[in-house]
C-alpha atoms as a PDB file:
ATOM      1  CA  UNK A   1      10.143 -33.491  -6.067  1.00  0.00           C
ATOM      2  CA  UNK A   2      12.977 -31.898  -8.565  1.00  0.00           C
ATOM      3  CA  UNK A   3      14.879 -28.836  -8.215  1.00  0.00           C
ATOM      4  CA  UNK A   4      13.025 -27.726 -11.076  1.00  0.00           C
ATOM      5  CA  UNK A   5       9.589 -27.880  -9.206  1.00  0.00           C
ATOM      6  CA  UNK A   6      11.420 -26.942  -6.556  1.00  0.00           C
ATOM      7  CA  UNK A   7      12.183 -22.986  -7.731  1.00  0.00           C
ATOM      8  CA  UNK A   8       8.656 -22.331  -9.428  1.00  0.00           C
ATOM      9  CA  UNK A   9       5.697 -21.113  -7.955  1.00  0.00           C
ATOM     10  CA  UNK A  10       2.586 -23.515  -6.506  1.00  0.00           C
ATOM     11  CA  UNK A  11      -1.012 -23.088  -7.608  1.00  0.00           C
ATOM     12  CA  UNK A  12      -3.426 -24.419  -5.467  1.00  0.00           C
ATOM     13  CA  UNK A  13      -6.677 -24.624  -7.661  1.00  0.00           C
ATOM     14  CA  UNK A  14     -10.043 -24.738  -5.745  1.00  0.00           C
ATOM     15  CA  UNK A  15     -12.933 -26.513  -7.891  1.00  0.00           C
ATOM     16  CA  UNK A  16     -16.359 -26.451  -6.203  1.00  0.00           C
ATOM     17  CA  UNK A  17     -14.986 -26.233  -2.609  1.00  0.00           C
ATOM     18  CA  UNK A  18     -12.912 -24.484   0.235  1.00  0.00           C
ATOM     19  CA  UNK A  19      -9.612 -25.818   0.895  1.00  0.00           C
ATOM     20  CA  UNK A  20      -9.446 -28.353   3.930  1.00  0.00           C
ATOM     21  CA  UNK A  21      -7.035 -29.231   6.680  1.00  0.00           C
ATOM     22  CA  UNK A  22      -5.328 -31.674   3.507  1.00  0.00           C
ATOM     23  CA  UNK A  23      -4.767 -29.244   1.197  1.00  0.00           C
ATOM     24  CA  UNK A  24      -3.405 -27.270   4.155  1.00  0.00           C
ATOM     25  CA  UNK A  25      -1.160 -29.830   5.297  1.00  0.00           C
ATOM     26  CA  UNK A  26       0.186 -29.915   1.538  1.00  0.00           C
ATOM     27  CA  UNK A  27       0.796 -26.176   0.914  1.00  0.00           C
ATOM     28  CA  UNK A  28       2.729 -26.345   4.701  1.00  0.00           C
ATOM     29  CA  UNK A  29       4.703 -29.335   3.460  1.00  0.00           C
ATOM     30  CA  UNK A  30       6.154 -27.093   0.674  1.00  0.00           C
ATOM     31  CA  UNK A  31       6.163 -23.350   1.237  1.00  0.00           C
ATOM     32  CA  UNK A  32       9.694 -23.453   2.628  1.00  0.00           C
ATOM     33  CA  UNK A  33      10.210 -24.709  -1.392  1.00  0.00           C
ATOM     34  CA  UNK A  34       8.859 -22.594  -3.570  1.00  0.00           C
ATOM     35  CA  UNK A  35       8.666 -18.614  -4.138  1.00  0.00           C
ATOM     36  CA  UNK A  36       5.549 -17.881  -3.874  1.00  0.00           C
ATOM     37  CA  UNK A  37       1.205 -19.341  -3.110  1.00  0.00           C
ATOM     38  CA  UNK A  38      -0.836 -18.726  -5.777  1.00  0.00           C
ATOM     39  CA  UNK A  39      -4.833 -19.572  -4.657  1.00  0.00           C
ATOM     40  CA  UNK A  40      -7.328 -19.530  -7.737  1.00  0.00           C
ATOM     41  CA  UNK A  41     -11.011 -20.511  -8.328  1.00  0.00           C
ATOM     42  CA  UNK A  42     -13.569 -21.037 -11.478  1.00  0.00           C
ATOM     43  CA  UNK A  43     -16.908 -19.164 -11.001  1.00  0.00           C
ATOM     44  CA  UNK A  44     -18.440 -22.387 -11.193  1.00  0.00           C
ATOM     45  CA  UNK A  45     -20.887 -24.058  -9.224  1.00  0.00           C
ATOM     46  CA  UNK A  46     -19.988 -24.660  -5.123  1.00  0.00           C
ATOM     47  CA  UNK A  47     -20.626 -28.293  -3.878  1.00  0.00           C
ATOM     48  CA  UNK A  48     -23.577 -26.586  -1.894  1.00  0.00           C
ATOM     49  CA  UNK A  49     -26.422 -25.422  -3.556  1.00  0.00           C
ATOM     50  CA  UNK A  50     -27.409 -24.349  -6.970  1.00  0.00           C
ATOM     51  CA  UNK A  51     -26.857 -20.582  -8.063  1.00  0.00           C
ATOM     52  CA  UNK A  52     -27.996 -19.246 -11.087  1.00  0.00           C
ATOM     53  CA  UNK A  53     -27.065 -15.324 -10.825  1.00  0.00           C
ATOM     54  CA  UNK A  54     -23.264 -15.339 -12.653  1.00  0.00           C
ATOM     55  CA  UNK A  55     -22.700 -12.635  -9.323  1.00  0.00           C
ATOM     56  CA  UNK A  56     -23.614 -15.516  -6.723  1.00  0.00           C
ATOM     57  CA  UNK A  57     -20.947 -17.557  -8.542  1.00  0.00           C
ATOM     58  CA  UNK A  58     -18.194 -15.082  -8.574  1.00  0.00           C
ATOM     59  CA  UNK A  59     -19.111 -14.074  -5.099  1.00  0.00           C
ATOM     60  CA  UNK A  60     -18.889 -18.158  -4.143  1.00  0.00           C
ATOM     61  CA  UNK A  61     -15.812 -18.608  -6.043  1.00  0.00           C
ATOM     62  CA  UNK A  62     -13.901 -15.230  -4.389  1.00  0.00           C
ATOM     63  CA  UNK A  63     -15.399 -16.822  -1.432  1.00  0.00           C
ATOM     64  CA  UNK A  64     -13.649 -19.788  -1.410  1.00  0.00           C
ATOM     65  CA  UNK A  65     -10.433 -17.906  -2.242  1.00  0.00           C
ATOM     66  CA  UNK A  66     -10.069 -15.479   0.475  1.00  0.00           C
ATOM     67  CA  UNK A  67     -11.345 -18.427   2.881  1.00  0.00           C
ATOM     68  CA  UNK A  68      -8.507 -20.370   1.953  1.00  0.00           C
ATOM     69  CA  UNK A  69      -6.147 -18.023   2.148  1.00  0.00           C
ATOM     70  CA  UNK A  70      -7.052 -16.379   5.511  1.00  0.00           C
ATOM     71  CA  UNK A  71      -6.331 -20.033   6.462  1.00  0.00           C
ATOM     72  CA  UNK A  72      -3.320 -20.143   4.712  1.00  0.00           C
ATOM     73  CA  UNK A  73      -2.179 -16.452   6.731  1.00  0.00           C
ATOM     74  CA  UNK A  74      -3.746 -18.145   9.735  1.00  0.00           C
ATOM     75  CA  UNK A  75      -0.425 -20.393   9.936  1.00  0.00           C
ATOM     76  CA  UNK A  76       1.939 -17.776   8.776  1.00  0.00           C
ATOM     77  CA  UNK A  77       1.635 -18.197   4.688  1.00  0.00           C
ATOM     78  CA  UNK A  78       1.236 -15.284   2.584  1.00  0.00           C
ATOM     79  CA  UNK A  79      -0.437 -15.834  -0.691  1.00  0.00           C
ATOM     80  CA  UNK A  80      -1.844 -13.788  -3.767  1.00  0.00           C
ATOM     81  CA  UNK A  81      -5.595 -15.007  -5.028  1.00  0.00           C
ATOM     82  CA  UNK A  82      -7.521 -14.966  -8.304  1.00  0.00           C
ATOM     83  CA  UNK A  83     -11.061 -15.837  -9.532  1.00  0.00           C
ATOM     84  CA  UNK A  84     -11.155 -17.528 -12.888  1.00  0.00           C
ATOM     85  CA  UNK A  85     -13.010 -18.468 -15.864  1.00  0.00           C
ATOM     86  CA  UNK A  86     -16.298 -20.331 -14.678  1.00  0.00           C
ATOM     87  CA  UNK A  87     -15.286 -22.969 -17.017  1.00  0.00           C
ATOM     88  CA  UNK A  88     -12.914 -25.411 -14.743  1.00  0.00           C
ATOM     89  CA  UNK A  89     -10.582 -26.431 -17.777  1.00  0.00           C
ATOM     90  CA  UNK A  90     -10.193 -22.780 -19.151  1.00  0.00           C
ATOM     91  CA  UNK A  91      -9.610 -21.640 -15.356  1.00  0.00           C
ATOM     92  CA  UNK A  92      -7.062 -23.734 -14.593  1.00  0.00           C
ATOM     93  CA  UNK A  93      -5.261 -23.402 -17.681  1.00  0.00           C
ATOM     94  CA  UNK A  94      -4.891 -19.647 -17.523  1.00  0.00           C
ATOM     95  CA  UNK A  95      -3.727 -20.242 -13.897  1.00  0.00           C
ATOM     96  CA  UNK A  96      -1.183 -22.547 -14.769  1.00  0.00           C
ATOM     97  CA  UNK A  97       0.019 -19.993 -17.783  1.00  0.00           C
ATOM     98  CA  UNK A  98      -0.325 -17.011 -15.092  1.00  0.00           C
ATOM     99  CA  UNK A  99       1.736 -18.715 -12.650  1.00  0.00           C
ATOM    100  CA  UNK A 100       4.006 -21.086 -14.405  1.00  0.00           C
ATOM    101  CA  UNK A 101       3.681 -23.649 -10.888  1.00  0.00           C
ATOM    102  CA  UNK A 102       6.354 -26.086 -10.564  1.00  0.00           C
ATOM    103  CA  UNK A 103       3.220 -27.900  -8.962  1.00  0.00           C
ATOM    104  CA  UNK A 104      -0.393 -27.501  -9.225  1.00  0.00           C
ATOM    105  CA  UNK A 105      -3.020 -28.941  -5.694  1.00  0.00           C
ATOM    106  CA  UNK A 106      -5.580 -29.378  -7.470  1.00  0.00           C
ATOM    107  CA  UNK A 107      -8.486 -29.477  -4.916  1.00  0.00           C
ATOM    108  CA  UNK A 108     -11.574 -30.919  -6.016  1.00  0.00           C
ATOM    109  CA  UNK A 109     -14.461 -33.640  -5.414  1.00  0.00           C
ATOM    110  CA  UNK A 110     -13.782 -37.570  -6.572  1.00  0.00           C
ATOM    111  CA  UNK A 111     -15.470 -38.214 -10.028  1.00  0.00           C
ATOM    112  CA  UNK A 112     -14.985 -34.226 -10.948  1.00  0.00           C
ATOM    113  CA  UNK A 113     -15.884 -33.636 -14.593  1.00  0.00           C
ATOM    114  CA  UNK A 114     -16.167 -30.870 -17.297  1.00  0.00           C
ATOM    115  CA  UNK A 115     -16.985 -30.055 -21.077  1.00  0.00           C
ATOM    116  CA  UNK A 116     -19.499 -31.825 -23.343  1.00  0.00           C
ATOM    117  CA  UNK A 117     -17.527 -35.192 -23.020  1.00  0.00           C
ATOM    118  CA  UNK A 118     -17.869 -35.327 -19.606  1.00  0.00           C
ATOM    119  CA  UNK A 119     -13.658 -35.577 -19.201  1.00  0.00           C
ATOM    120  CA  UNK A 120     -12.227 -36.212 -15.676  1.00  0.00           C
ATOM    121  CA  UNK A 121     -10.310 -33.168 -14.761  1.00  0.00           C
ATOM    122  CA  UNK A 122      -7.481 -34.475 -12.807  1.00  0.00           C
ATOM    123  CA  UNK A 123      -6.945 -36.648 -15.843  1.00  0.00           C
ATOM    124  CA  UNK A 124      -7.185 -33.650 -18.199  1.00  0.00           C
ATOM    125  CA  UNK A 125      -5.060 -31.843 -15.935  1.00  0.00           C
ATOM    126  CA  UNK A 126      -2.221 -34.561 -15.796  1.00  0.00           C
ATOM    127  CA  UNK A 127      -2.518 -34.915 -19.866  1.00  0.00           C
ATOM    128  CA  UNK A 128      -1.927 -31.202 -20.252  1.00  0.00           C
ATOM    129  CA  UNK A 129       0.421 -30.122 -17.984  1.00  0.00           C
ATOM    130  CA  UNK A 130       2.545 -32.641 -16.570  1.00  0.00           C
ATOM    131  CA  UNK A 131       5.848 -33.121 -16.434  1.00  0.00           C
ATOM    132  CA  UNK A 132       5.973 -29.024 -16.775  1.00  0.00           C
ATOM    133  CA  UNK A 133       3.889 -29.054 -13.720  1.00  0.00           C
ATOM    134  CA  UNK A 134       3.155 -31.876 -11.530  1.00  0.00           C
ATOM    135  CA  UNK A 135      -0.510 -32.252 -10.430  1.00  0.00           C
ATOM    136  CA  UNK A 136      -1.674 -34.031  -7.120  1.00  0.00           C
ATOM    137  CA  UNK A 137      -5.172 -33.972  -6.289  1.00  0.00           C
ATOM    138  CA  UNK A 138      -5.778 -33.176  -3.298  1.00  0.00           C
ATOM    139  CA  UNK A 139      -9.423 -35.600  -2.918  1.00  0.00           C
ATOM    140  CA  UNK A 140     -12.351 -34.056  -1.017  1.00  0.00           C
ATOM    141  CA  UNK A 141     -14.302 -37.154  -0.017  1.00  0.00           C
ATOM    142  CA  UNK A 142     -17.942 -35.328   0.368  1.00  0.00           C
ATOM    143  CA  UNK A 143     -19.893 -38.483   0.262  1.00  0.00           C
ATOM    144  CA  UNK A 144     -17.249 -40.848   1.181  1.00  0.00           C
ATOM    145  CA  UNK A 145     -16.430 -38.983   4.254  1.00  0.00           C
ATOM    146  CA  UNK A 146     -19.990 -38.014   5.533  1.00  0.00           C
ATOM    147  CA  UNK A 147     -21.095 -42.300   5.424  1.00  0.00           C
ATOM    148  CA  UNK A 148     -18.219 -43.065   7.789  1.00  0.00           C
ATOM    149  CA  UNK A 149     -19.694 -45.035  10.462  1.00  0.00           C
ATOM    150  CA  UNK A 150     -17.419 -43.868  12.735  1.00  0.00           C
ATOM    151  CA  UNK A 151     -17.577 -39.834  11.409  1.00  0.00           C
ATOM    152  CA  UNK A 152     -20.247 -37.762  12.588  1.00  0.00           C
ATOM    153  CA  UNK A 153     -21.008 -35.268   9.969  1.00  0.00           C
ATOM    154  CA  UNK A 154     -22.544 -31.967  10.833  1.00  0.00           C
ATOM    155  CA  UNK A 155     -23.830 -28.910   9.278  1.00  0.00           C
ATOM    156  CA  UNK A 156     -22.916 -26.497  11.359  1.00  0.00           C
ATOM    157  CA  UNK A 157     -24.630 -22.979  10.161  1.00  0.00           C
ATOM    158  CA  UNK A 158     -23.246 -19.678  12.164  1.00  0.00           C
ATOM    159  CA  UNK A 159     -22.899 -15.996  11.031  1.00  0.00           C
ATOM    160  CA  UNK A 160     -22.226 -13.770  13.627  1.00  0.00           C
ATOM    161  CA  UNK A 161     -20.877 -16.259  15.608  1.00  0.00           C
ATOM    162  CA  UNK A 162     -19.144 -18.354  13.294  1.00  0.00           C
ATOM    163  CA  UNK A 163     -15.700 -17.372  15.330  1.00  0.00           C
ATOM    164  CA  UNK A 164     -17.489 -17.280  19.088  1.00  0.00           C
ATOM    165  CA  UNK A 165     -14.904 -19.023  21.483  1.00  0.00           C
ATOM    166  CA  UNK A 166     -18.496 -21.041  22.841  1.00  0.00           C
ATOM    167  CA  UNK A 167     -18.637 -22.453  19.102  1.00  0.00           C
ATOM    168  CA  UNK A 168     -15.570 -23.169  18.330  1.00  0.00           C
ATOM    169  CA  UNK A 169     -15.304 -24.741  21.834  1.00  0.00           C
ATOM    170  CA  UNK A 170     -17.958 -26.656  20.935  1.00  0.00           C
ATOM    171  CA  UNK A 171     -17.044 -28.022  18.442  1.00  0.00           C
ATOM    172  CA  UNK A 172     -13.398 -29.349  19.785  1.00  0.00           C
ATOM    173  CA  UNK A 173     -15.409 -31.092  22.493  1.00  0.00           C
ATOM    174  CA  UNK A 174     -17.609 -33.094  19.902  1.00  0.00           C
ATOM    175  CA  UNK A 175     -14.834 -33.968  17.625  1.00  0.00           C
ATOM    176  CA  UNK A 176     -13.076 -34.999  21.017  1.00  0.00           C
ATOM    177  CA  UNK A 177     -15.748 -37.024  22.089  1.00  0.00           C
ATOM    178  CA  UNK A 178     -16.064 -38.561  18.768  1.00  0.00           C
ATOM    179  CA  UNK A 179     -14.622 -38.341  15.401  1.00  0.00           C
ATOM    180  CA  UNK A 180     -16.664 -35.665  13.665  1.00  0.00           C
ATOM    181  CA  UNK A 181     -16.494 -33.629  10.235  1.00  0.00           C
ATOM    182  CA  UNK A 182     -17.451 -30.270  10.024  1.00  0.00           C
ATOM    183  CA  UNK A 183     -19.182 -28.339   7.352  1.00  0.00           C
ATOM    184  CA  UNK A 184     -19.573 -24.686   8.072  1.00  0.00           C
ATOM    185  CA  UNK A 185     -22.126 -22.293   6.003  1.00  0.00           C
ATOM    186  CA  UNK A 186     -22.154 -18.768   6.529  1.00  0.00           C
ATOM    187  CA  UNK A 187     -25.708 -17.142   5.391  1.00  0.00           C
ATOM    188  CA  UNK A 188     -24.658 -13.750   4.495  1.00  0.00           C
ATOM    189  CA  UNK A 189     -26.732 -10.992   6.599  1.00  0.00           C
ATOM    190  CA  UNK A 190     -26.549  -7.237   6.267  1.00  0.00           C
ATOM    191  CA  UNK A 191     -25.242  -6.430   9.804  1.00  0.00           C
ATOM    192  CA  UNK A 192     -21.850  -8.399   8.944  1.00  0.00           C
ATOM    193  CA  UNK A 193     -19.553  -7.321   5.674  1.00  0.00           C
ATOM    194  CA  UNK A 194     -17.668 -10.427   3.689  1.00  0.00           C
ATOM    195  CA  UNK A 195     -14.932  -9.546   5.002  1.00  0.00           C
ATOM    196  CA  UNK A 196     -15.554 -10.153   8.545  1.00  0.00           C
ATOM    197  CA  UNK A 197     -17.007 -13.406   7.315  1.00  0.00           C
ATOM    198  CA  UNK A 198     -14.512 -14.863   5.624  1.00  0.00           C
ATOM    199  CA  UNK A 199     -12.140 -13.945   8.616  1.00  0.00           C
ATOM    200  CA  UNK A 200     -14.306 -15.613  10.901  1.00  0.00           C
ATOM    201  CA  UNK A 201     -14.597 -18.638   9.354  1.00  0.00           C
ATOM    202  CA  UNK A 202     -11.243 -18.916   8.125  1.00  0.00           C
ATOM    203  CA  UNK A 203     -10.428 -18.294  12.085  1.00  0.00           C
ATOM    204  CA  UNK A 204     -12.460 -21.175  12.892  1.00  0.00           C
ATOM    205  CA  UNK A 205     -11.451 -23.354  10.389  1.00  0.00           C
ATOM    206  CA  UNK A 206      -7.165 -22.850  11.198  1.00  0.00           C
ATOM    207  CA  UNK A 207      -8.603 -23.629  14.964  1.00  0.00           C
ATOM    208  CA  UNK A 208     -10.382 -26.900  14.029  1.00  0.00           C
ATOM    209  CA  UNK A 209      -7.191 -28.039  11.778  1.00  0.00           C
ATOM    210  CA  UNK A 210      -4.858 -27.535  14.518  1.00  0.00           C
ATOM    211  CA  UNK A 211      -6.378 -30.090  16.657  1.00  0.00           C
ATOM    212  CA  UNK A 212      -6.858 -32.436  13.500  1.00  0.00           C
ATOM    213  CA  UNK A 213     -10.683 -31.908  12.688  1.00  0.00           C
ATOM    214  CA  UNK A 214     -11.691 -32.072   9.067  1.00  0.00           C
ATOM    215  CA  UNK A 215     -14.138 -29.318   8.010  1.00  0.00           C
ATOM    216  CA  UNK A 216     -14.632 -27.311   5.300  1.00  0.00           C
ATOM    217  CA  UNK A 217     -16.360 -24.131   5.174  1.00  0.00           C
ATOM    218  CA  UNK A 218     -18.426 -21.659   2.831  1.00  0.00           C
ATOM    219  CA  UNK A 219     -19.955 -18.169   2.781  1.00  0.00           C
ATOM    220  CA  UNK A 220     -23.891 -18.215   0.980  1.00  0.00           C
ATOM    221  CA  UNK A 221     -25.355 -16.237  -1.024  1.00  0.00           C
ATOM    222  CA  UNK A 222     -29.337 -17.397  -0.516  1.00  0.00           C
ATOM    223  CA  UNK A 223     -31.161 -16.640   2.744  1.00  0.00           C
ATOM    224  CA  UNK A 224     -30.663 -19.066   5.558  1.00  0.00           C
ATOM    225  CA  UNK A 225     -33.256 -20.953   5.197  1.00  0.00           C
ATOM    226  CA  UNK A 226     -32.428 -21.677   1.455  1.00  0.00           C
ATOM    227  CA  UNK A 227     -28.977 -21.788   2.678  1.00  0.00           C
ATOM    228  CA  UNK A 228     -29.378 -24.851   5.204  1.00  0.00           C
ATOM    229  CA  UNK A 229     -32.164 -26.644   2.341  1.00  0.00           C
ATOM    230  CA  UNK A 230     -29.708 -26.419  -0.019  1.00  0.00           C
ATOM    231  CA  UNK A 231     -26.525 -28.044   1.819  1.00  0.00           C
ATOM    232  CA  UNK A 232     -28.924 -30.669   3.368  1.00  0.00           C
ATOM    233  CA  UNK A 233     -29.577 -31.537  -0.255  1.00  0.00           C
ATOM    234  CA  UNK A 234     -26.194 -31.709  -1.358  1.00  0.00           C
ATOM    235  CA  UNK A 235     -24.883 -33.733   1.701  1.00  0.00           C
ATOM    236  CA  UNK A 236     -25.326 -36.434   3.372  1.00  0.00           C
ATOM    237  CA  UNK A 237     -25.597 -35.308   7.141  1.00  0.00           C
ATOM    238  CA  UNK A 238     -26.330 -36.819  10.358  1.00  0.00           C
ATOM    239  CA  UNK A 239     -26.866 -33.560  12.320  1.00  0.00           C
ATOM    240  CA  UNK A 240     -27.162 -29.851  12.024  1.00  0.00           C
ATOM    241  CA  UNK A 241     -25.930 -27.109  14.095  1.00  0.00           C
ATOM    242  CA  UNK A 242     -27.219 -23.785  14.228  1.00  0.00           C
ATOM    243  CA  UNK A 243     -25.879 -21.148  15.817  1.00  0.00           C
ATOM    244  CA  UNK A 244     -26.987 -17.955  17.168  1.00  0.00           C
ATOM    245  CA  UNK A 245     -26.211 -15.512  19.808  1.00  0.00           C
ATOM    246  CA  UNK A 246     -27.593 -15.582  23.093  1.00  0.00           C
ATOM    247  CA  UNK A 247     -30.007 -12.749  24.517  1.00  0.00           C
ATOM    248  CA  UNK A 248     -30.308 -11.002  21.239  1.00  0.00           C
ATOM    249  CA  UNK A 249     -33.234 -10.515  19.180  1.00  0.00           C
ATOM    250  CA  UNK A 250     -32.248 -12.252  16.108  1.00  0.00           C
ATOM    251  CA  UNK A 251     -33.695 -12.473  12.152  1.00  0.00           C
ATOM    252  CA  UNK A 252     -33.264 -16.360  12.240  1.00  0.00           C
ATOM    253  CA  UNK A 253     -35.149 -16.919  15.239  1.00  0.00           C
ATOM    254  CA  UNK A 254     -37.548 -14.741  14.280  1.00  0.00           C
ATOM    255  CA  UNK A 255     -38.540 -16.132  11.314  1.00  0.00           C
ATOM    256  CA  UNK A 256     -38.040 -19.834  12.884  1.00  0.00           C
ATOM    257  CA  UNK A 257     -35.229 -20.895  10.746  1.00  0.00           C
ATOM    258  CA  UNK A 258     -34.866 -24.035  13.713  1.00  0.00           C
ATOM    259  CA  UNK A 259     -38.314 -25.166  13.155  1.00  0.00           C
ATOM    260  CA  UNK A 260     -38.425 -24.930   9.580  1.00  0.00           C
ATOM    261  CA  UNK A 261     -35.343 -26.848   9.302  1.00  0.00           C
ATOM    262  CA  UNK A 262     -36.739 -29.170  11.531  1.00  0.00           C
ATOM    263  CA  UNK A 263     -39.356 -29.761   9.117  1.00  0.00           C
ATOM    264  CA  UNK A 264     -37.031 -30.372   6.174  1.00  0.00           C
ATOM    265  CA  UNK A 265     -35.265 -33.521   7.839  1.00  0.00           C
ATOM    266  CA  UNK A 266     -35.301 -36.092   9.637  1.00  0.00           C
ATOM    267  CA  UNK A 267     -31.930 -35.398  11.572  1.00  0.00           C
ATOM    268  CA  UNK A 268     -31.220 -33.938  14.854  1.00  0.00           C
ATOM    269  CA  UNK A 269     -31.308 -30.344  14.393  1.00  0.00           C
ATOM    270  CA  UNK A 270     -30.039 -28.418  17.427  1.00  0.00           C
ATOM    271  CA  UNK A 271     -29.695 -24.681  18.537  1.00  0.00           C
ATOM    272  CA  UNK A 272     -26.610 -23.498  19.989  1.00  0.00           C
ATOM    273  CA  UNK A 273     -26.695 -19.854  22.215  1.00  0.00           C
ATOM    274  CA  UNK A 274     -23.595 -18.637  22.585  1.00  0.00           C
ATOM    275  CA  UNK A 275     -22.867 -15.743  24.446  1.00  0.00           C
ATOM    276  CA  UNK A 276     -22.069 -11.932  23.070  1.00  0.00           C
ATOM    277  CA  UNK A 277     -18.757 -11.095  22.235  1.00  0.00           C
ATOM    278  CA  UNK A 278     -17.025  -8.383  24.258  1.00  0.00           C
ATOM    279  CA  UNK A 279     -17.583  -5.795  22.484  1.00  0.00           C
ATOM    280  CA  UNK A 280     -21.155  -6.098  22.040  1.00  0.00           C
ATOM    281  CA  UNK A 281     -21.632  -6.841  25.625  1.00  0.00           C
ATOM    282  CA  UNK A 282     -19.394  -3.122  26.720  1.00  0.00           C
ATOM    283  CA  UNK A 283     -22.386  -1.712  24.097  1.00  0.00           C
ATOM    284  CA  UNK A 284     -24.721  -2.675  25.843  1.00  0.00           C
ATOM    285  CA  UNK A 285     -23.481  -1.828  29.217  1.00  0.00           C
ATOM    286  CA  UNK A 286     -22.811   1.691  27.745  1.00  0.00           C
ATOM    287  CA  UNK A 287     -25.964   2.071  26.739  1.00  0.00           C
ATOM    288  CA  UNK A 288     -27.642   1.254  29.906  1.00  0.00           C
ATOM    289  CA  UNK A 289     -28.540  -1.908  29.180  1.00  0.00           C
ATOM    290  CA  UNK A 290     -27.828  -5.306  31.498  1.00  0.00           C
ATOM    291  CA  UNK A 291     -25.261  -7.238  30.501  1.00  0.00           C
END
């Protein structure tokens, strides 16, 4: 890498998806290099499920912005964080003239493409700004990844407990046991803000990258049941994961999100309790109730 990439800023540019534990090794590989992070995202369509509502998409893309960089903070790099044009072209171009990156990650699916013409975007990308700004794709192998014979891929789907110690536990021992990849979706509820979502997961994603599991992770707008229909649809999974708390009445058990995912597919579909987190538990206590 020059001295001239060297001094100038680096974009990291986040088409359809989160940032995973890749593009996180990348950005760690030069931060000690370069002034400053910048994180930016088209409102365009997320690699699960269709939205139609132009707020679902700029929700999704700011989504997978603050995710990534709550990662990125996670190991001790600061960043600043935009949400662009929903075209991917137009996006990335007013990042790059924003910015002015000595290097641009460009994180997106194999086979991503744009416009009328159908043009590869790494390849536009490359064509317009290189040797100004160098641009390394940073691959997410969606369908590659999840057909490994020896990768287990699993939907996991947790709200409230997306950041549970018994979760994230859980998952370590799996991936332990044998290789597994990880995709996280976050149904949005009304009990939990954004904000403590995206925290969560990114919290669960920065402890699944430190012991060397892929996973990738996304807040949803649709209901859970939608939710889970709509990422079965768009991967190819061999399990799913859902996660709830344990001795609480909850909305997704009560309107048998298990069994009507169970009808859906014909993979194992399996309910996790975990238990209440401190806080909830001292609650309860105060309020009389057992614990």
């Amino acid at each position: 890498m020059s001295a001239a990439v060297d001094a100038a800023p680096l974009l990291v540019f986040l088409n359809e998806v989160a940032g995973g534990r890749k593009l996180l090794q990348a950005v760690r590989e030069r931060v000690e290099r370069v002034p400053f992070v910048a994180v930016a995202a088209p409102q365009n369509q997320p690699a699960v499920g269709q939205l139609v509502d132009s707020g679902e998409l700029r929700d999704a893309a700011r989504a997978r912005v603050e995710v990534t960089m709550s990662v990125l903070s996670e190991f001790g790099i600061e960043s600043v964080g935009e949400v662009m044009d929903p075209d991917p072209a137009l996006a990335l171009d007013d990042a790059v003239r924003a910015h002015e990156p000595g290097e641009v990650l460009l994180s997106c699916l194999y086979e991503t493409r744009f416009g009328f013409a159908r043009k590869d975007l790494v390849e536009w990308a490359r064509d317009r700004f290189e040797p100004d700004a160098a641009v390394t794709h940073i691959p997410v192998r969606i369908e590659d990844d999840s057909i490994r014979w020896d990768v287990i891929h699993t939907l996991v789907v947790a709200t409230r407990t997306v950041a549970t110690p018994d979760l994230v536990s859980r998952l370590k021992e799996r991936a332990h046991e044998r290789p597994h990849r990880y995709t996280i979706i976050c149904p949005r509820t009304e009990d939990v803000s954004e904000a403590e979502i995206v925290r969560g997961l990114a919290s669960t994603l920065a402890e699944l990258y430190r012991e060397d599991v892929d996973a990738t992770g996304q807040p949803m707008s649709p209901e859970p049941f939608h939710a889970v229909r709509n990422a079965i649809e768009h991967y190819r999974i061999d399990e799913v994961l859902i996660s709830t708390f344990a001795g609480e009445t909850s909305r997704w058990l009560e309107e048998d999100l298990i069994g009507r995912v169970r009808e859906i597919t014909e993979k194992p579909v399996e309910h996790l309790e975990v238990g209440r987190p401190a806080a909830a538990v001292v609650a309860a206590v105060a309020e009389g109730e057992e614990s």
